[in-house]
N, C-alpha and C. Protein backbone atom coordinates (compact mmCIF):
# COMPACT_ATOMS: atom_id res chain seq x y z
N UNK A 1 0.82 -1.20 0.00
CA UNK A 1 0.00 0.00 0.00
C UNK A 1 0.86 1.26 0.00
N UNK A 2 2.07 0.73 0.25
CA UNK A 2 2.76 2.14 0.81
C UNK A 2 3.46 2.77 -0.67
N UNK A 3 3.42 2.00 -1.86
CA UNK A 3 3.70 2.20 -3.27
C UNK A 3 2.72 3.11 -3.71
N UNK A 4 1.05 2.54 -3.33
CA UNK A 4 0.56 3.52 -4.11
C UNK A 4 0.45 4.73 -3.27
N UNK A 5 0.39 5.10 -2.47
CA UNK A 5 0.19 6.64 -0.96
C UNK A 5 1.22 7.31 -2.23
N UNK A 6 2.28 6.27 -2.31
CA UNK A 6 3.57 7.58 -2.38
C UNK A 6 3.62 8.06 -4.14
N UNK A 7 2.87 7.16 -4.69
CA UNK A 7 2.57 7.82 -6.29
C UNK A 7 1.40 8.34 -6.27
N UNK A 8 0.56 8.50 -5.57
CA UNK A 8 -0.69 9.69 -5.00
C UNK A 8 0.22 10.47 -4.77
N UNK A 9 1.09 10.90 -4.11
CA UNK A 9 1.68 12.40 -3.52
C UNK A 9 2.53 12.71 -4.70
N UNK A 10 3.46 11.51 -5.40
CA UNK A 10 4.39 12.09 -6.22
C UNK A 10 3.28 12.48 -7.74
N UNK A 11 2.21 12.76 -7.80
CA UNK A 11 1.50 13.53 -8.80
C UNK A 11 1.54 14.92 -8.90
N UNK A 12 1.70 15.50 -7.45
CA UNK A 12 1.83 17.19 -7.22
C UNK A 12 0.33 17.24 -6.93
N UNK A 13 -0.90 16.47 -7.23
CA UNK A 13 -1.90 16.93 -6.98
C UNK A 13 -2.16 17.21 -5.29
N UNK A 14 -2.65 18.47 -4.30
CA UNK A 14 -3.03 18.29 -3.83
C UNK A 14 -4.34 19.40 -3.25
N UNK A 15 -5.16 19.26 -2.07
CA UNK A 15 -6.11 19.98 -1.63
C UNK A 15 -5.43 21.52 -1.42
N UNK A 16 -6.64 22.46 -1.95
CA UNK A 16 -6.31 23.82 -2.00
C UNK A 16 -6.25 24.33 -0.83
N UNK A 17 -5.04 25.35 -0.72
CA UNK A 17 -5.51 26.00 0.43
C UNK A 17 -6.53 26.65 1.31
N UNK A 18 -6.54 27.14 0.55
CA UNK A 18 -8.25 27.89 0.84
C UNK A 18 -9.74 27.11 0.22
N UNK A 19 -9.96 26.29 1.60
CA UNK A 19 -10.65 25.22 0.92
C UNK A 19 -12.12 25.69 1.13
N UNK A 20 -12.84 25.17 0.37
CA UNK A 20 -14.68 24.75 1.23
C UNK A 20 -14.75 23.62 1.17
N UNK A 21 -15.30 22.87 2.46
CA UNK A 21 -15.75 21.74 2.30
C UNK A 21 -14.60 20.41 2.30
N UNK A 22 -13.42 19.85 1.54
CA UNK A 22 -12.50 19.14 1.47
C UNK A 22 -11.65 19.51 0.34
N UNK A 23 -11.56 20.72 -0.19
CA UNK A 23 -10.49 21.28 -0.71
C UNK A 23 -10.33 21.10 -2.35
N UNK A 24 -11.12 20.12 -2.52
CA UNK A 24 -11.21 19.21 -3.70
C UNK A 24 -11.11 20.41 -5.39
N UNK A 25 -12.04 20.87 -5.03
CA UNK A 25 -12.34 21.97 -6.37
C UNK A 25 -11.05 22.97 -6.44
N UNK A 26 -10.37 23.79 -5.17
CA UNK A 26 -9.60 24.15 -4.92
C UNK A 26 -8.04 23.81 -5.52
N UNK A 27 -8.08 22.21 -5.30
CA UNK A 27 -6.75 21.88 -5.78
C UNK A 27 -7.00 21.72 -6.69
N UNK A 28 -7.92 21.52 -7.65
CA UNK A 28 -8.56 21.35 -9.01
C UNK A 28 -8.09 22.60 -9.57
N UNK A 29 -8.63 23.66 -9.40
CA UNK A 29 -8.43 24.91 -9.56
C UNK A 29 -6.79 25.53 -9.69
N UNK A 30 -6.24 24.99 -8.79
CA UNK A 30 -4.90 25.66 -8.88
C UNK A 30 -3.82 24.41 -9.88
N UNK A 31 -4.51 23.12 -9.95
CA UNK A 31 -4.04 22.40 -10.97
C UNK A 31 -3.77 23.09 -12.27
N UNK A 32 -5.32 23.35 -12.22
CA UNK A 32 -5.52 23.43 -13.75
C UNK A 32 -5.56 24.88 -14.61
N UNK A 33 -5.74 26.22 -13.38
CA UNK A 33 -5.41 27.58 -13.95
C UNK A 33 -6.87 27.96 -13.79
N UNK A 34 -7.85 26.99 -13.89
CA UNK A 34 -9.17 27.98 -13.86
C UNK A 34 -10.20 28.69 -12.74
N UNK A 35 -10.47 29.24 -12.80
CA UNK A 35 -11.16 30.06 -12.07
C UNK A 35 -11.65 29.05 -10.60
N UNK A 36 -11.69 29.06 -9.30
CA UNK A 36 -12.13 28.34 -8.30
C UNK A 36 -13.37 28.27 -7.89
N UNK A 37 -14.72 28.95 -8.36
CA UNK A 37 -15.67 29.65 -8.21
C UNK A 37 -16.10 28.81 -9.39
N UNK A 38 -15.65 28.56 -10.73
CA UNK A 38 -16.29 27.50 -11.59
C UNK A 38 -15.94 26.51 -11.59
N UNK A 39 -15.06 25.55 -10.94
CA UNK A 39 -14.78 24.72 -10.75
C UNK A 39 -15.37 24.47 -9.62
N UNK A 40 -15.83 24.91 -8.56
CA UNK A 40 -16.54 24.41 -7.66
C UNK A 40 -18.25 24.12 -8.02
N UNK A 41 -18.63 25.06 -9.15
CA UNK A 41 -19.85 25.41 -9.74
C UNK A 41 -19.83 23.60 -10.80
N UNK A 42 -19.41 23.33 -11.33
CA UNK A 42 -19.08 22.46 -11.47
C UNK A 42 -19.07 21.29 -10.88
N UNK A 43 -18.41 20.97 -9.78
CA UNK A 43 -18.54 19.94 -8.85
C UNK A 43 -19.61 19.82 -8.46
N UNK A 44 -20.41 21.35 -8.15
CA UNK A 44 -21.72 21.02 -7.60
C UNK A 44 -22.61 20.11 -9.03
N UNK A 45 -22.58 20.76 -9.52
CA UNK A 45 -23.31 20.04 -11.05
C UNK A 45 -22.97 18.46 -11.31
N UNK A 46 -21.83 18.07 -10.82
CA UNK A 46 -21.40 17.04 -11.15
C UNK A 46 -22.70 15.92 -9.98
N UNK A 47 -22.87 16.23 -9.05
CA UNK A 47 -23.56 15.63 -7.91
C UNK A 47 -25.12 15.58 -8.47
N UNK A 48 -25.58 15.87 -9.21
CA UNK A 48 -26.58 15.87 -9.71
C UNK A 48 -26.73 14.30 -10.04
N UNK A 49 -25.37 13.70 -11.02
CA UNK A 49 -25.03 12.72 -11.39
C UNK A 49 -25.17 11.79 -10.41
N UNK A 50 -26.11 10.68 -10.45
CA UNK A 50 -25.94 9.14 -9.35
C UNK A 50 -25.10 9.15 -8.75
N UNK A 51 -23.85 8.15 -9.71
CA UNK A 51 -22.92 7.93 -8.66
C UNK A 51 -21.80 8.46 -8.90
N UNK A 52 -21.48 9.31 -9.98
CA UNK A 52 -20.58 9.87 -10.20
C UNK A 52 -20.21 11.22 -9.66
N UNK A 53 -21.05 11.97 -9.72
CA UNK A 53 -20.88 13.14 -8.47
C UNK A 53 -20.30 12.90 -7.35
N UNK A 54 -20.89 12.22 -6.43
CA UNK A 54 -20.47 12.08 -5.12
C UNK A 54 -19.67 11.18 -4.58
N UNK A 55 -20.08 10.11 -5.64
CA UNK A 55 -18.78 8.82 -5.27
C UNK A 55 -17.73 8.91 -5.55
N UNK A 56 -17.52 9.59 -6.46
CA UNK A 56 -16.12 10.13 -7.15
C UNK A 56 -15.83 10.66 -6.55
N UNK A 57 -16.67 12.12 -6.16
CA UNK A 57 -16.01 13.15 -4.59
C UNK A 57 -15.40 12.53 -3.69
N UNK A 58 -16.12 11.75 -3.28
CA UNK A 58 -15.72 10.98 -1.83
C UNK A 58 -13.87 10.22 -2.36
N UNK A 59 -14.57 9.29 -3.42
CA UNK A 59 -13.29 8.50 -3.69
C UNK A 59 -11.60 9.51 -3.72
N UNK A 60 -12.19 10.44 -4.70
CA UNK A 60 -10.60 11.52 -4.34
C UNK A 60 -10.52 12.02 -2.97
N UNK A 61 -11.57 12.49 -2.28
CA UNK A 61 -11.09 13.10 -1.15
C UNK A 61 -10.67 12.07 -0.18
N UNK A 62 -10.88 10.69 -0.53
CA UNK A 62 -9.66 9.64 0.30
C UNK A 62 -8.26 9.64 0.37
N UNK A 63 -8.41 10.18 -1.06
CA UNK A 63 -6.95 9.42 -2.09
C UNK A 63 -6.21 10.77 -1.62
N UNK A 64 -6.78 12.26 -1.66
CA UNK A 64 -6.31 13.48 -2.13
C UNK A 64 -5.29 14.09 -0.59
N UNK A 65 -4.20 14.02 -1.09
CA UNK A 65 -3.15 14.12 -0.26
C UNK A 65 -3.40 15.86 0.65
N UNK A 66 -3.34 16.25 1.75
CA UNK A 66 -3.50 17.55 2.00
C UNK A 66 -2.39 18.16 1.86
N UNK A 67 -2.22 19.55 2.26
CA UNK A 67 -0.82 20.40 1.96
C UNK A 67 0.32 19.98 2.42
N UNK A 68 0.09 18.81 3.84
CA UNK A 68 1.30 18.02 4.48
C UNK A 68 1.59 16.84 3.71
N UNK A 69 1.08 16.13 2.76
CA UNK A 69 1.32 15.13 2.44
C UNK A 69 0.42 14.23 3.02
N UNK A 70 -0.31 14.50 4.05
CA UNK A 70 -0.89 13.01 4.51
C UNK A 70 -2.16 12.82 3.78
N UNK A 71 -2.27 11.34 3.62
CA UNK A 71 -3.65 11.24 2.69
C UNK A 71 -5.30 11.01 3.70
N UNK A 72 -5.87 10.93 3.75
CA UNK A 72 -6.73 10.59 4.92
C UNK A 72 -7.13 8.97 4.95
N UNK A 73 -7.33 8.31 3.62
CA UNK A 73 -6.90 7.05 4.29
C UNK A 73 -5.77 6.35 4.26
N UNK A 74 -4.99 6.63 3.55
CA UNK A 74 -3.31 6.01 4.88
C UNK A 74 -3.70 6.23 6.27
N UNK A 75 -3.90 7.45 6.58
CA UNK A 75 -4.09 7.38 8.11
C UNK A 75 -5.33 6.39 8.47
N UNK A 76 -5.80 6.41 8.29
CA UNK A 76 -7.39 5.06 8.58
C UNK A 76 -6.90 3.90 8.50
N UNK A 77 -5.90 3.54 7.87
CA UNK A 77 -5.36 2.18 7.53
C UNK A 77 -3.72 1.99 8.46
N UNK A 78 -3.70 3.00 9.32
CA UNK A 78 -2.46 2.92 10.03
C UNK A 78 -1.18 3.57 10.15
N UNK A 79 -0.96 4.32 7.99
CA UNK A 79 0.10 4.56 8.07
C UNK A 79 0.04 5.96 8.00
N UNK A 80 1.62 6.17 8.02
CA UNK A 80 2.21 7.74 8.43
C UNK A 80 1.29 8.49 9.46
């Protein structure tokens, strides 16, 4: 497990600083150059969607490393 944590972090992706909610749109935002305010406008839209809105939300904000590096489930599972 500890292979994939550490190619989750070595992507550069992570939660925005200035977050709402789990940061998600935020680090999206500073990924990608666009505006944070439509990219969150967006996410909301995306939830409309069954299971793709929210399950997907959820699923990155497991995976999505914060500004320290730690992921939230590595920690649930023991490590770092």
């Amino acid at each position: 497990m500890r292979k994939l944590f550490d190619s989750i972090r070595n992507l550069g992706f992570r939660r925005g600083p200035g977050r709402i909610v789990g940061g998600i749109a935020g680090g999206l935002a500073a990924a990608t150059g666009i505006n944070v305010w439509l990219v969150r406008l967006l996410v909301l839209l995306s939830f409309l969607l069954p299971v793709v809105g929210i399950g997907l939300y959820l699923l990155i904000w497991v995976l999505t490393p914060w500004q320290d590096d730690s992921i939230p489930l590595e920690q649930v599972l023991g490590g770092r």
